[in-house]
PDB file of N, CA and C in Angstrom:
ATOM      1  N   UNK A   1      -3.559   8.510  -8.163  1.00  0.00           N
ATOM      2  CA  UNK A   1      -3.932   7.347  -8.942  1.00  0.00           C
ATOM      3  C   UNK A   1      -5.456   7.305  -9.036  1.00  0.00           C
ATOM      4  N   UNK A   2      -6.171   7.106 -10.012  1.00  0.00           N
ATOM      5  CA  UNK A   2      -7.151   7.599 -10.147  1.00  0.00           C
ATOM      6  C   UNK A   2      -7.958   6.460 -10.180  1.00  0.00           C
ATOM      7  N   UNK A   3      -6.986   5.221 -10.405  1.00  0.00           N
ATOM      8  CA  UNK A   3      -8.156   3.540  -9.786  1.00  0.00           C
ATOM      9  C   UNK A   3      -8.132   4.007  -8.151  1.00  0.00           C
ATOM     10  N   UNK A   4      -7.209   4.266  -7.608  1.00  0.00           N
ATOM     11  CA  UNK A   4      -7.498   4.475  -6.116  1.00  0.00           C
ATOM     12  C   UNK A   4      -8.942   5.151  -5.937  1.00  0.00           C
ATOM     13  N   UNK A   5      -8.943   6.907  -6.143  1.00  0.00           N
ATOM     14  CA  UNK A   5     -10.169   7.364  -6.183  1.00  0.00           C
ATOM     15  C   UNK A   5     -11.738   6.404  -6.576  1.00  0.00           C
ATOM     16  N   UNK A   6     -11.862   6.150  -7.949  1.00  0.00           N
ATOM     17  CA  UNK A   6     -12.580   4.985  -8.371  1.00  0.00           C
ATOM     18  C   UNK A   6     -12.932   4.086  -6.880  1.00  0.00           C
ATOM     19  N   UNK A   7     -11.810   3.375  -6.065  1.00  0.00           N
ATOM     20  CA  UNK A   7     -12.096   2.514  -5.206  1.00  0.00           C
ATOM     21  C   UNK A   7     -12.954   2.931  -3.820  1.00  0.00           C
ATOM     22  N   UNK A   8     -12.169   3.750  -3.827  1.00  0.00           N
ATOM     23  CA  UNK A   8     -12.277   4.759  -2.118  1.00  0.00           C
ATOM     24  C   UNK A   8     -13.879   4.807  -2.479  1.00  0.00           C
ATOM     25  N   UNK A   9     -14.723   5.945  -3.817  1.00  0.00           N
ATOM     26  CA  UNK A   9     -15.405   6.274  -3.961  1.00  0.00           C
ATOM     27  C   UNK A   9     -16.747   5.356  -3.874  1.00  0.00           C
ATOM     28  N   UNK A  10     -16.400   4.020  -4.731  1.00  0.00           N
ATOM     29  CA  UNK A  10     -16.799   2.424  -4.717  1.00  0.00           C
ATOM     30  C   UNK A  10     -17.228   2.064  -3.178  1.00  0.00           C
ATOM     31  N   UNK A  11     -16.130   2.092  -2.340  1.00  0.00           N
ATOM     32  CA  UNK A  11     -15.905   1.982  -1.332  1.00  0.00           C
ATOM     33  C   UNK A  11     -16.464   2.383   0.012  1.00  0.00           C
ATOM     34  N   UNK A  12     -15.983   3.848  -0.287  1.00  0.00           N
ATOM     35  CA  UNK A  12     -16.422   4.663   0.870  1.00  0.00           C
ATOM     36  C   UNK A  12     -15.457   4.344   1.956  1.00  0.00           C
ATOM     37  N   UNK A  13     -14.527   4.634   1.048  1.00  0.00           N
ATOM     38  CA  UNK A  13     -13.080   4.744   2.097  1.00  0.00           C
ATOM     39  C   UNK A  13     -12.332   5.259   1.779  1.00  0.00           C
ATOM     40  N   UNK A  14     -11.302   5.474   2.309  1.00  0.00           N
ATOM     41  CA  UNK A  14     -10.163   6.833   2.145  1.00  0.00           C
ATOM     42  C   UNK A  14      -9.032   6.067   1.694  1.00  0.00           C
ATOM     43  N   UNK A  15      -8.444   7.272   0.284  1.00  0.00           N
ATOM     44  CA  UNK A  15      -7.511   6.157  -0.162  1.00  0.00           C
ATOM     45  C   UNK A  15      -6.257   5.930   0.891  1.00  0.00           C
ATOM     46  N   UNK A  16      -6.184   6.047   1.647  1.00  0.00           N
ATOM     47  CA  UNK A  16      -5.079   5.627   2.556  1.00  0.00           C
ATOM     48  C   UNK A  16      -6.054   3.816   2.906  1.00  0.00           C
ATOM     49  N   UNK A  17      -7.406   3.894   3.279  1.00  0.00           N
ATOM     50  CA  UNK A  17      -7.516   2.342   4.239  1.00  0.00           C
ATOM     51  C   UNK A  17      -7.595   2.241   2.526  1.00  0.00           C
ATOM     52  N   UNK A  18      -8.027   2.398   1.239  1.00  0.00           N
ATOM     53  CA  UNK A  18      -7.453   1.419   0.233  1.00  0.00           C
ATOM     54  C   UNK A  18      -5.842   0.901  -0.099  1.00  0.00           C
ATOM     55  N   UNK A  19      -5.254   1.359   0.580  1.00  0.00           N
ATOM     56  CA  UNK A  19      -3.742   1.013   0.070  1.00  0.00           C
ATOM     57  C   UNK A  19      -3.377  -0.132   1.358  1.00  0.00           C
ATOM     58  N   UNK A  20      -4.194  -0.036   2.440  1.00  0.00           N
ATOM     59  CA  UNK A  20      -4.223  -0.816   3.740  1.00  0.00           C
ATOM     60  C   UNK A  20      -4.410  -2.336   3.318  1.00  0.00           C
ATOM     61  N   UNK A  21      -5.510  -2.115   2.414  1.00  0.00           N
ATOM     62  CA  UNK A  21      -6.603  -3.336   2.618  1.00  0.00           C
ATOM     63  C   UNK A  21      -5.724  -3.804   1.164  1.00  0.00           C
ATOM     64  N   UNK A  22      -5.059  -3.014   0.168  1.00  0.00           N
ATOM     65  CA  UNK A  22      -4.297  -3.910  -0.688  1.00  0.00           C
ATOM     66  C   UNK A  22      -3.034  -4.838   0.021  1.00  0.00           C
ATOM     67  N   UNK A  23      -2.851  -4.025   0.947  1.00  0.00           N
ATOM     68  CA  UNK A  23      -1.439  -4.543   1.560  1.00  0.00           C
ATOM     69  C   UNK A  23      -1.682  -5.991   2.228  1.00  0.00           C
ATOM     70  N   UNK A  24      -2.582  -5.856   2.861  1.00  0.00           N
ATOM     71  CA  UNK A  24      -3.741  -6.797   3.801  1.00  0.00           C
ATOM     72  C   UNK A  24      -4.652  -8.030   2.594  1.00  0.00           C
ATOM     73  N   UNK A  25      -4.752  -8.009   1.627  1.00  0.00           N
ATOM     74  CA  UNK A  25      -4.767  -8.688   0.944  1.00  0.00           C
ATOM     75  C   UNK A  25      -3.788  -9.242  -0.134  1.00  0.00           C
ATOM     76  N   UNK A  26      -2.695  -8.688  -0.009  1.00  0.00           N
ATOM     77  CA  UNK A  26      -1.655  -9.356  -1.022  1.00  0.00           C
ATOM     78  C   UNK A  26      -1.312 -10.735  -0.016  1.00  0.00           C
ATOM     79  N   UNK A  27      -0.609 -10.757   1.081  1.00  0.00           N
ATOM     80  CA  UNK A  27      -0.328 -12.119   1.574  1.00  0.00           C
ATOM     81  C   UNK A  27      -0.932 -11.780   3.138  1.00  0.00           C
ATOM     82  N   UNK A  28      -1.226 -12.914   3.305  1.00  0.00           N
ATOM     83  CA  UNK A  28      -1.071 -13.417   4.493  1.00  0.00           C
ATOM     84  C   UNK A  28      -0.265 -12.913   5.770  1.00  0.00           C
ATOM     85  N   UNK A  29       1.075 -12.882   5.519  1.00  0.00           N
ATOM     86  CA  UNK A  29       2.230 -13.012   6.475  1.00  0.00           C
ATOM     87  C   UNK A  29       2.054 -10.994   6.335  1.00  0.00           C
ATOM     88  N   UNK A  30       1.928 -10.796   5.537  1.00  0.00           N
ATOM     89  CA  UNK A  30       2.066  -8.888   6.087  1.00  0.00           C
ATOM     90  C   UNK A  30       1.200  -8.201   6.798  1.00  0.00           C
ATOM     91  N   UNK A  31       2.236  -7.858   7.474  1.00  0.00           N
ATOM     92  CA  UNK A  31       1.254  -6.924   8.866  1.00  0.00           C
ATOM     93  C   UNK A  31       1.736  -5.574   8.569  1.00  0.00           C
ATOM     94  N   UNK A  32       1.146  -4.723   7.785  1.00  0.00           N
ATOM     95  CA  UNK A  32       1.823  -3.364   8.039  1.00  0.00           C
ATOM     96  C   UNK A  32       1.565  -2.660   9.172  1.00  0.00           C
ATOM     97  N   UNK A  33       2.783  -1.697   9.484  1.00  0.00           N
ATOM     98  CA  UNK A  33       3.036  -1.034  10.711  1.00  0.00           C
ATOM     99  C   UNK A  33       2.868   0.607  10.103  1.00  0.00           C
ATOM    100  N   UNK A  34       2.153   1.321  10.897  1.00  0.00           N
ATOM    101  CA  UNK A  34       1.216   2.091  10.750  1.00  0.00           C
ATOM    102  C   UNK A  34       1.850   3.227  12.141  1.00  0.00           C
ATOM    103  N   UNK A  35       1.690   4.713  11.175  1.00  0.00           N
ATOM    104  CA  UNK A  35       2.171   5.592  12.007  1.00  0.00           C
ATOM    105  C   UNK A  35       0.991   6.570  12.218  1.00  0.00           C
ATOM    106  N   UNK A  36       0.565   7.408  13.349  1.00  0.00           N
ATOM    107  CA  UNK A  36      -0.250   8.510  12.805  1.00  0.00           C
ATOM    108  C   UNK A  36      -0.142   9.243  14.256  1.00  0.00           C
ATOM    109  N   UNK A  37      -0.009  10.309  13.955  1.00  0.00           N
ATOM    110  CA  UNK A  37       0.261  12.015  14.986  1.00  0.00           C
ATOM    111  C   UNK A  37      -1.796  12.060  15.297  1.00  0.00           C
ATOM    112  N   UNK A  38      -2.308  11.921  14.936  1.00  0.00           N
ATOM    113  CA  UNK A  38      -3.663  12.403  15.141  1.00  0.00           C
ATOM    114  C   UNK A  38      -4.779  11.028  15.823  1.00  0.00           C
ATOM    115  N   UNK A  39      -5.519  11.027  16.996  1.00  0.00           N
ATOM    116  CA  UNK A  39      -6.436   9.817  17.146  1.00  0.00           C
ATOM    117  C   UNK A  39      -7.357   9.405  15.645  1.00  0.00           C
ATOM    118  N   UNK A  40      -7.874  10.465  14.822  1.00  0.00           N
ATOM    119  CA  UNK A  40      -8.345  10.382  14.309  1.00  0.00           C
ATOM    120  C   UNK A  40      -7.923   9.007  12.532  1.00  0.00           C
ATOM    121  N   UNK A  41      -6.710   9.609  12.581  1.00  0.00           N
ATOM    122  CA  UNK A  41      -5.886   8.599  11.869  1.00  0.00           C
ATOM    123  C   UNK A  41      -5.377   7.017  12.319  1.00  0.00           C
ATOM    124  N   UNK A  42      -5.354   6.946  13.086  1.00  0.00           N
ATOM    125  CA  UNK A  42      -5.326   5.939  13.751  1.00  0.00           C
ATOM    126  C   UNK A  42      -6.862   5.130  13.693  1.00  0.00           C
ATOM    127  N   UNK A  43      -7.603   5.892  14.178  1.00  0.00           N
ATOM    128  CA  UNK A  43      -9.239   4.916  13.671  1.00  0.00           C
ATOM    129  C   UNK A  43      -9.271   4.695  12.065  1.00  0.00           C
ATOM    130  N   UNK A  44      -8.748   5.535  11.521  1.00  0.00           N
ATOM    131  CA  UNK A  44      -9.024   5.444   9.906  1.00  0.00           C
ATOM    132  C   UNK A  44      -7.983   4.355   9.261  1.00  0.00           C
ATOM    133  N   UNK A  45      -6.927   4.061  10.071  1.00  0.00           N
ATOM    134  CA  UNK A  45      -6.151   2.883  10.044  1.00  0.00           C
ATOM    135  C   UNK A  45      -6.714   1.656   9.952  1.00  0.00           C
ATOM    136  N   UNK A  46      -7.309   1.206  11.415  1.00  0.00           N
ATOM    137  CA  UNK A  46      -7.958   0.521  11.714  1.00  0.00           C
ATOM    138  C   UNK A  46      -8.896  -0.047  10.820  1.00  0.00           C
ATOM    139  N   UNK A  47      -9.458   1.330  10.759  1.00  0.00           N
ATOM    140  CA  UNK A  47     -10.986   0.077   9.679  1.00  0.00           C
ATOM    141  C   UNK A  47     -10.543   0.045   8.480  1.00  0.00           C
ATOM    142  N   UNK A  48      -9.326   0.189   8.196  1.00  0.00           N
ATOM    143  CA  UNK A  48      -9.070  -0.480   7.376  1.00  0.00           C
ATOM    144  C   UNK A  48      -9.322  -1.862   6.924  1.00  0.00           C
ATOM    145  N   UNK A  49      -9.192  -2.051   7.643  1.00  0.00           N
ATOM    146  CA  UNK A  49      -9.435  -3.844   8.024  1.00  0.00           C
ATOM    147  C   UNK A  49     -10.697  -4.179   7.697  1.00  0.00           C
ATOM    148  N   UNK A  50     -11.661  -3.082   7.843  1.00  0.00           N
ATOM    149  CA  UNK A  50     -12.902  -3.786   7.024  1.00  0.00           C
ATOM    150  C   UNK A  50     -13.457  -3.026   5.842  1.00  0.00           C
ATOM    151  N   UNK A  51     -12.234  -2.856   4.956  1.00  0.00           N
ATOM    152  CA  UNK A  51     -12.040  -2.584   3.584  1.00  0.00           C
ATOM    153  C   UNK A  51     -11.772  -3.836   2.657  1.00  0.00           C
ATOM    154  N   UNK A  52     -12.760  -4.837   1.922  1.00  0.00           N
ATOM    155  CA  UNK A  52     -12.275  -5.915   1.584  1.00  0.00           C
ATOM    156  C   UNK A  52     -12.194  -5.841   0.147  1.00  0.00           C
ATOM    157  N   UNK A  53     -11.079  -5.927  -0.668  1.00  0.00           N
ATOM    158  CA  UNK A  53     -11.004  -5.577  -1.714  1.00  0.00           C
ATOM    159  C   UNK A  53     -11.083  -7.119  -2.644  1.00  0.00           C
ATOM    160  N   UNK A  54     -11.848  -7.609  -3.837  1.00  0.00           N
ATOM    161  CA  UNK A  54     -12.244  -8.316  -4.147  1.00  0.00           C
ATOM    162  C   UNK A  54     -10.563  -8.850  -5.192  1.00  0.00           C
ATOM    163  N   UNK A  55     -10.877 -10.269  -5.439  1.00  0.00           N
ATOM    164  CA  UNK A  55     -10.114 -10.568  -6.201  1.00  0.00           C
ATOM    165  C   UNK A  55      -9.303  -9.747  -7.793  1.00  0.00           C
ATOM    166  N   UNK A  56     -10.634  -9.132  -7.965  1.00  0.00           N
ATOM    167  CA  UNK A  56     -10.734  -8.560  -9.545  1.00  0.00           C
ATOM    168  C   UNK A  56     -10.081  -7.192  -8.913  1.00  0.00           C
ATOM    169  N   UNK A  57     -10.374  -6.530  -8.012  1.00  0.00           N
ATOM    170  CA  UNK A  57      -9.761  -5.155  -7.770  1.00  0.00           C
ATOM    171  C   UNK A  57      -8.380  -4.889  -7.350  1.00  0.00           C
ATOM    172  N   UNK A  58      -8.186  -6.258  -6.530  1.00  0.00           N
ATOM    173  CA  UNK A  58      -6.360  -6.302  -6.419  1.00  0.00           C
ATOM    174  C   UNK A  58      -5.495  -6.617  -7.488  1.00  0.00           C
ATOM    175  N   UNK A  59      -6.355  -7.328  -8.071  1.00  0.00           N
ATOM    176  CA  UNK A  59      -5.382  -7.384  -9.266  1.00  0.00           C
ATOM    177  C   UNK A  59      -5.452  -5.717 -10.227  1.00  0.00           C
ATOM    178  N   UNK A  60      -6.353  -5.358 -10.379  1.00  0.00           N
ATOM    179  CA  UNK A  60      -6.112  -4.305 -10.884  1.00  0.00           C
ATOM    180  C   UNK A  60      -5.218  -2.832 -10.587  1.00  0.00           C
ATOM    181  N   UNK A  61      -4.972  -3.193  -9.124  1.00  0.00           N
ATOM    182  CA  UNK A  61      -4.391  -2.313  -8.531  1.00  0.00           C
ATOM    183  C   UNK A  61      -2.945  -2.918  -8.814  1.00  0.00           C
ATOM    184  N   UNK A  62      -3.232  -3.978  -8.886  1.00  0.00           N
ATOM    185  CA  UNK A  62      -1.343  -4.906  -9.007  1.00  0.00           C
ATOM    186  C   UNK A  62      -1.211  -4.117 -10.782  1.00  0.00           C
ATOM    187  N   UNK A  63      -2.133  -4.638 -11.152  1.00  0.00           N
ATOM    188  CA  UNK A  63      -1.497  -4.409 -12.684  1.00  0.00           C
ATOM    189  C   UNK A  63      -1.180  -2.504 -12.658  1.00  0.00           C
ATOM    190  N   UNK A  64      -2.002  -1.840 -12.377  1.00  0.00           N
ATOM    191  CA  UNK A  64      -1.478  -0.322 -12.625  1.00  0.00           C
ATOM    192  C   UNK A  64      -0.030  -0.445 -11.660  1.00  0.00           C
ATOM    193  N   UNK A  65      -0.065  -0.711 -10.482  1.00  0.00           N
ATOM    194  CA  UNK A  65       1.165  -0.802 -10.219  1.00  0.00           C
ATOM    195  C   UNK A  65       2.376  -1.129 -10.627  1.00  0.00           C
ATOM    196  N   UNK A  66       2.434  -2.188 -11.479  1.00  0.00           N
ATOM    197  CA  UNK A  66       3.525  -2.612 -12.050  1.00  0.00           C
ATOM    198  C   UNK A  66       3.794  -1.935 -13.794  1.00  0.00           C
ATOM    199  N   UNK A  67       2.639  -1.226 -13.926  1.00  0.00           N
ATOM    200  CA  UNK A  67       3.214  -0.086 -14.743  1.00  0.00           C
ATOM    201  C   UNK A  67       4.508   0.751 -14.578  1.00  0.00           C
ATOM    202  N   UNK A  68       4.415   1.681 -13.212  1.00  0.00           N
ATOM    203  CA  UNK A  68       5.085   2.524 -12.413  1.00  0.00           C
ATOM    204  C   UNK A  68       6.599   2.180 -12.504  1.00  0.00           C
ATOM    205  N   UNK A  69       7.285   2.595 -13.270  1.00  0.00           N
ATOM    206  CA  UNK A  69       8.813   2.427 -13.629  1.00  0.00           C
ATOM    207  C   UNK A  69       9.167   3.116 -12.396  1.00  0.00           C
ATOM    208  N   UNK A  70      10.491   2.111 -11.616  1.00  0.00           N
ATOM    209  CA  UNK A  70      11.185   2.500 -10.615  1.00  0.00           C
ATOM    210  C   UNK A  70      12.469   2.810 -10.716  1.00  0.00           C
ATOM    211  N   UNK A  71      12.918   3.939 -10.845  1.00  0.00           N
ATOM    212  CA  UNK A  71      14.333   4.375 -10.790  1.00  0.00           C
ATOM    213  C   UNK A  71      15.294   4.128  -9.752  1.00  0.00           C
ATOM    214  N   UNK A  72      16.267   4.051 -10.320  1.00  0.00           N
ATOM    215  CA  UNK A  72      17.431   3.868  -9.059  1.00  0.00           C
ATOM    216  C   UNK A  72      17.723   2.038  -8.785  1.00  0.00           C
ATOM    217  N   UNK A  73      18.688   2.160  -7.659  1.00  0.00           N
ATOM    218  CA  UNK A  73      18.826   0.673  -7.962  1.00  0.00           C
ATOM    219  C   UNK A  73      19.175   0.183  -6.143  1.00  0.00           C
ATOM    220  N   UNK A  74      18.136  -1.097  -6.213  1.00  0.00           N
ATOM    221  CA  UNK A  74      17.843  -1.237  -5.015  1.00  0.00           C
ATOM    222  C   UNK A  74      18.464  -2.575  -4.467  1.00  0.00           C
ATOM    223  N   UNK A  75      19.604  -2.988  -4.736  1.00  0.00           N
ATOM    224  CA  UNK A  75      20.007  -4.058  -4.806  1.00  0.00           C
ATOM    225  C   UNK A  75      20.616  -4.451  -3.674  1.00  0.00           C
ATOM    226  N   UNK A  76      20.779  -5.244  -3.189  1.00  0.00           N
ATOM    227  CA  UNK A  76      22.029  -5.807  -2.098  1.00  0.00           C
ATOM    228  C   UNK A  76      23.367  -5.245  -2.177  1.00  0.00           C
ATOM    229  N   UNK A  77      23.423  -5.725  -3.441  1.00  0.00           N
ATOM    230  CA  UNK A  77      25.068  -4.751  -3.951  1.00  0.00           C
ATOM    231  C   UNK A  77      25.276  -3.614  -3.438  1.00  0.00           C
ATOM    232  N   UNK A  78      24.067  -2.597  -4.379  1.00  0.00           N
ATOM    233  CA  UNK A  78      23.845  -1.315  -4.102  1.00  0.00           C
ATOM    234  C   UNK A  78      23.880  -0.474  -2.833  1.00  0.00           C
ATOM    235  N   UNK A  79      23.457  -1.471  -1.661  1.00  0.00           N
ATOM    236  CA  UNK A  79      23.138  -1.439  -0.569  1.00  0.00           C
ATOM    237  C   UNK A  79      24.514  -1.731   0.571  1.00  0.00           C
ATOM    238  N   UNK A  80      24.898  -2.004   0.119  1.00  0.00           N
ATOM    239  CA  UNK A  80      26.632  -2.709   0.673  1.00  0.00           C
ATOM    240  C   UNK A  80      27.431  -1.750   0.054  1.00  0.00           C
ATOM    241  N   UNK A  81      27.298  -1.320  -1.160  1.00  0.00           N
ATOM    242  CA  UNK A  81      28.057  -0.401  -1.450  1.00  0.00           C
ATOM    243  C   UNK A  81      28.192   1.286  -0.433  1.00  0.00           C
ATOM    244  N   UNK A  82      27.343   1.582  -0.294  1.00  0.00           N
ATOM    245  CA  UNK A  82      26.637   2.533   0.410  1.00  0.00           C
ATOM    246  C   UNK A  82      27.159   2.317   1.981  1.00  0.00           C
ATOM    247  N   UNK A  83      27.291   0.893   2.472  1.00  0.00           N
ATOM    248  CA  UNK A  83      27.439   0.720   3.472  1.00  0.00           C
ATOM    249  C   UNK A  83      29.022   1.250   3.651  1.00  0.00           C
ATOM    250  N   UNK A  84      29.265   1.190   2.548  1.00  0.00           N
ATOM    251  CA  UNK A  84      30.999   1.045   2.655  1.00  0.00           C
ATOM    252  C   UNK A  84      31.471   2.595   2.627  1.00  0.00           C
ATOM    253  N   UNK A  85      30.384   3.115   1.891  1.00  0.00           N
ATOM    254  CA  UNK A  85      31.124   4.513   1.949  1.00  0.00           C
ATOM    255  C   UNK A  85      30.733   5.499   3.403  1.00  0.00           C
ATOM    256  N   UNK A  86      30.627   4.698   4.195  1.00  0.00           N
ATOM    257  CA  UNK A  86      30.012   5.716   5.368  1.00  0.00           C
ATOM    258  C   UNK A  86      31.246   5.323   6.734  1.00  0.00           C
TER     259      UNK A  86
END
C-alpha cells in the first residue's frame, strides 16, 4: 500500500508500527496483541505507541481501506455452518 510507505517515510517508521498506531487510534477499547520471534521486533512493536497518526491520516488510511473488496463470507451463519460440518 503505497499511503502506508508515504506514512512510514513521513514518519520514520516501519510500516508495521504504522498499521499499530492506526489500530491504536481507531478506538479506545483496542489493545492489539502482538506476536514477534525476534527482541528486535518486539521493540519495533512497542514504539509503536509513539507513532501518532493525525486525524487527516487515519482517515485516509480508513478511506483506502474500505476500497479493498473482501471476498468470502464472514458471517455468523457462515461460521455455524462450518461448525457443523466438523
Amino acid at each position: 500500500m503505497d499511503l502506508i510507505t508515504n506514512f512510514d517515510n513521513q514518519k520514520g517508521a516501519t510500516p508495521a508500527q504504522i498499521s499499530l498506531a492506526w489500530m491504536l487510534h481507531k478506538k479506545d477499547m483496542i489493545v492489539p496483541i502482538l506476536g514477534a520471534r525476534k527482541p528486535e521486533r518486539i521493540q519495533e512493536n512497542l514504539s509503536a505507541a509513539d507513532v501518532e497518526l493525525t486525524d487527516n491520516e487515519f482517515n485516509q488510511i480508513e478511506a483506502e481501506l474500505a476500497k479493498i473488496e473482501i471476498h468470502g463470507d464472514r458471517t455468523d451463519k457462515h461460521i455455524a455452518k462450518l461448525r457443523n460440518m466438523i
